[in-house]
C-alpha atoms as a PDB file:
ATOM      1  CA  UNK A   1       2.812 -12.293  33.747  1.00  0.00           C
ATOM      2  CA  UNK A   2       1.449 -15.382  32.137  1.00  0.00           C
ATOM      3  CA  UNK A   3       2.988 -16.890  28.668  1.00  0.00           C
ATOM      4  CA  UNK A   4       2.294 -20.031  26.726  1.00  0.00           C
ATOM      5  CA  UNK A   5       4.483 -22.943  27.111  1.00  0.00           C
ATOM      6  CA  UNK A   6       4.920 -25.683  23.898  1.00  0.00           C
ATOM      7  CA  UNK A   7       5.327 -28.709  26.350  1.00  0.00           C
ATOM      8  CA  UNK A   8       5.153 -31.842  24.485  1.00  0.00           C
ATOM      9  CA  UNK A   9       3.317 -33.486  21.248  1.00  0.00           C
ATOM     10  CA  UNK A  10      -0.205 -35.208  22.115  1.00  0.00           C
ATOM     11  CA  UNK A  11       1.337 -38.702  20.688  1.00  0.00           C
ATOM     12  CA  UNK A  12       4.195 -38.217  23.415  1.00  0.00           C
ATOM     13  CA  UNK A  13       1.266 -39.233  26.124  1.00  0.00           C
ATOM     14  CA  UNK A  14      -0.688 -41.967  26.059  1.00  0.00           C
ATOM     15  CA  UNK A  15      -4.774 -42.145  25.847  1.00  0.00           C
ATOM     16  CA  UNK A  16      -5.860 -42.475  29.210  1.00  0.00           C
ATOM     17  CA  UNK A  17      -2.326 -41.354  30.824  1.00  0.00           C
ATOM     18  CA  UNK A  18      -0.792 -38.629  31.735  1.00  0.00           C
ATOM     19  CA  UNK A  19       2.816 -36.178  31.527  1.00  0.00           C
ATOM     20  CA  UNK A  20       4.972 -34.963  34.176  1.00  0.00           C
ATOM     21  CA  UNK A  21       6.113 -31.192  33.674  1.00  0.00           C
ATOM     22  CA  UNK A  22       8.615 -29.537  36.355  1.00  0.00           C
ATOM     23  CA  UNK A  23       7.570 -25.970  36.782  1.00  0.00           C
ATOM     24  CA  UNK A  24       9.028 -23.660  39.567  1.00  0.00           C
ATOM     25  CA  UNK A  25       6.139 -24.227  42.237  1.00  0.00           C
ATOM     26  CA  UNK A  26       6.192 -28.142  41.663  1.00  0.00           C
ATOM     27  CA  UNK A  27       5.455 -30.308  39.591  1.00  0.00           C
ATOM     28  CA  UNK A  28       2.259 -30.101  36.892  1.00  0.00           C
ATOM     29  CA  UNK A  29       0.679 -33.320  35.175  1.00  0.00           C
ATOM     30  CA  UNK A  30      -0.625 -32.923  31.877  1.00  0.00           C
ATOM     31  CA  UNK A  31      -3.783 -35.316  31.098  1.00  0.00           C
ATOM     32  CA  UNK A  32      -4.887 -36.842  27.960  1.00  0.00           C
ATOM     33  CA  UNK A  33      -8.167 -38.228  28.254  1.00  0.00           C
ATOM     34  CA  UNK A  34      -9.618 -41.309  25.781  1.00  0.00           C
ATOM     35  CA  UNK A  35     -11.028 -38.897  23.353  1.00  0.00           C
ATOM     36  CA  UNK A  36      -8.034 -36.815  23.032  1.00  0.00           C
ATOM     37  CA  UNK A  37      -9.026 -33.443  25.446  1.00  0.00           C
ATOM     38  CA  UNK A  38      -5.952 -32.222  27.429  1.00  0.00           C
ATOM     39  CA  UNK A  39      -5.687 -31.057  30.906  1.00  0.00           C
ATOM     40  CA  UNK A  40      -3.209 -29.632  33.343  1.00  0.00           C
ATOM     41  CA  UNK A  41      -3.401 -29.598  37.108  1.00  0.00           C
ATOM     42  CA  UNK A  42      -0.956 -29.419  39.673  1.00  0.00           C
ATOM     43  CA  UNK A  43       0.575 -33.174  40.329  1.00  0.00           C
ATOM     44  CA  UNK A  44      -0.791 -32.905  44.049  1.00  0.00           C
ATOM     45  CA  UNK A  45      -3.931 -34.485  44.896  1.00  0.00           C
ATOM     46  CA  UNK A  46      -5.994 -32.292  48.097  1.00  0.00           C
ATOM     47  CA  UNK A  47      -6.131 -35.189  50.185  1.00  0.00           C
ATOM     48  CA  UNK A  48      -2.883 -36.234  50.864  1.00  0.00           C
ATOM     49  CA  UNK A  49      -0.455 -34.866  48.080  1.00  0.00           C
ATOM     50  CA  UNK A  50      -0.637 -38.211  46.357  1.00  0.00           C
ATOM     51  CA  UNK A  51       0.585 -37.660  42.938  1.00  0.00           C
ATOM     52  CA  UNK A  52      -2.155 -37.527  40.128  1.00  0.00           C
ATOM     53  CA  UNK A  53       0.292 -38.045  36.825  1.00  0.00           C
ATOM     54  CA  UNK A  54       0.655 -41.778  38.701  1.00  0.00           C
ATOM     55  CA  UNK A  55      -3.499 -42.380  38.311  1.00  0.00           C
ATOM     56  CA  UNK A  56      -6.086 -43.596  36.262  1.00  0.00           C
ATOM     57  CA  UNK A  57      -7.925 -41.786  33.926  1.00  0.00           C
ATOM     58  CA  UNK A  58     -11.033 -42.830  33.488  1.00  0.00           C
ATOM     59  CA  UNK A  59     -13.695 -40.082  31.272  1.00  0.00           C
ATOM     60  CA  UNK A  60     -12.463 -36.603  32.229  1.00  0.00           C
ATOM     61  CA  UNK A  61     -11.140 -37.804  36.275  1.00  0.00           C
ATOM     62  CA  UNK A  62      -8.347 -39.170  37.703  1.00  0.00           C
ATOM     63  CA  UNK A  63      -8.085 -41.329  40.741  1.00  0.00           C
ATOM     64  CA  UNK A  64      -5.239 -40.662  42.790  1.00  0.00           C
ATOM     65  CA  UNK A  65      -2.715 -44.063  43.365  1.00  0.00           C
ATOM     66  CA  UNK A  66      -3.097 -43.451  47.291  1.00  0.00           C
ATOM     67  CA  UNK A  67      -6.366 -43.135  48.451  1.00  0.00           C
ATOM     68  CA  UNK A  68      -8.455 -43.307  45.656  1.00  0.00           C
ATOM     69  CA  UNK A  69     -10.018 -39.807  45.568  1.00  0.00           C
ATOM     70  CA  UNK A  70     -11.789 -39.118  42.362  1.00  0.00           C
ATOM     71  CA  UNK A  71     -10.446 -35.743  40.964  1.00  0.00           C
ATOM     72  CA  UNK A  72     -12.042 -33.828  38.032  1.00  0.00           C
ATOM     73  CA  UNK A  73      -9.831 -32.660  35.115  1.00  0.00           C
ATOM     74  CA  UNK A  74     -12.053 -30.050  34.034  1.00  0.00           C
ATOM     75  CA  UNK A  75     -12.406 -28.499  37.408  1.00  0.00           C
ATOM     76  CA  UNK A  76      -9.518 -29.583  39.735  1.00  0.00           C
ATOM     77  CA  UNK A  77     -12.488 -30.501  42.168  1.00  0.00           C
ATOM     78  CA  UNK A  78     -12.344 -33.653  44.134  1.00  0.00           C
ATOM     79  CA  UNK A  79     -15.528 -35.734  43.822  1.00  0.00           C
ATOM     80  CA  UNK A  80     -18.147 -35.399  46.574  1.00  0.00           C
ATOM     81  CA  UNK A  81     -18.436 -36.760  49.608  1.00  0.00           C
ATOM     82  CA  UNK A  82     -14.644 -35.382  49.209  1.00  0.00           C
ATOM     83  CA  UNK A  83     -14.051 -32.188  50.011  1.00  0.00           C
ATOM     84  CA  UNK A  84     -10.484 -29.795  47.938  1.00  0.00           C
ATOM     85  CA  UNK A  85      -9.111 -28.921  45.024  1.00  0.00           C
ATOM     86  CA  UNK A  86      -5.984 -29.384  42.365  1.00  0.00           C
ATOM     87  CA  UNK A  87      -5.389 -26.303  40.898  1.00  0.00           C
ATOM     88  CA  UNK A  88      -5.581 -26.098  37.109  1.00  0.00           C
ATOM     89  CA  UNK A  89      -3.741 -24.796  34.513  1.00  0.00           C
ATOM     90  CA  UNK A  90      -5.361 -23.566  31.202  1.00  0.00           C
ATOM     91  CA  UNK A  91      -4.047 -25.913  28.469  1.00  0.00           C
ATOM     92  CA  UNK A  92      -4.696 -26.185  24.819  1.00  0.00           C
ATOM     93  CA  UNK A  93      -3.810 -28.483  21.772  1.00  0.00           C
ATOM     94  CA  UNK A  94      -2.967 -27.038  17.960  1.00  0.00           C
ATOM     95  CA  UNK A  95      -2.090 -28.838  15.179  1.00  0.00           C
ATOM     96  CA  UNK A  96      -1.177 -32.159  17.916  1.00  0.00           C
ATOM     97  CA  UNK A  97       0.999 -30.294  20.229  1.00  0.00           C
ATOM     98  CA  UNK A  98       0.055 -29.491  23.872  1.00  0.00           C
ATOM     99  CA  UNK A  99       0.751 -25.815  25.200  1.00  0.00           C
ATOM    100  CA  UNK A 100       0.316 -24.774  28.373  1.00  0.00           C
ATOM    101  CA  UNK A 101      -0.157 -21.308  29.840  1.00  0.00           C
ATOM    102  CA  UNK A 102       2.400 -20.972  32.955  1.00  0.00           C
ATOM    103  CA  UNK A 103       2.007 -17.761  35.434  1.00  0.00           C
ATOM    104  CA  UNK A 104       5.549 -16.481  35.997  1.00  0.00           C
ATOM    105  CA  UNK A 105       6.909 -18.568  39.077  1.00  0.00           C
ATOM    106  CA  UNK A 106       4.840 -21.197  38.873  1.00  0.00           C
END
């Protein structure tokens, strides 16, 4: 069973940064990108479980603080040559607060 989750207001991140929210499976970073679009992926980068929520945003990616791997926030997908995935979370903003759509146990 899946619900949706108010997490925080859009103003409580900042442009280019990103939110840390515990969930039961780990942790999940929440994304706001320069022109305001919102995304959720699991706070684990493929490569070496670097965490994402501490990297830059830069368009719609993220490179993780270890090794540098380019992630996509649309996608989860790491940028080629790299090879993985962060799993995403659907996400969506109304009226400038962030909700996020948790499976049960995650």
């Amino acid at each position: 069973m899946t619900s949706w989750v108010q997490v925080c207001r859009l103003d409580d991140i900042l442009p280019r940064g990103a939110r840390v929210i515990p969930a039961a499976k780990g942790e999940i970073a929440v994304f706001r990108c320069s022109d305001d679009q919102v995304f959720a992926l699991h706070n684990r980068c493929p490569h070496k479980h670097g965490p994402l929520s501490e990297g830059i945003v830069h368009g719609h990616q993220v490179a993780c603080p270890l090794h540098g791997w380019v992630i996509n926030l649309e996608s989860g997908a790491a940028a080629a040559p790299d090879i993985g995935c962060a799993p995403k979370l659907p996400v969506k903003l109304i009226d400038g607060t962030v909700w996020l759509q948790i499976a049960e146990g995650n």
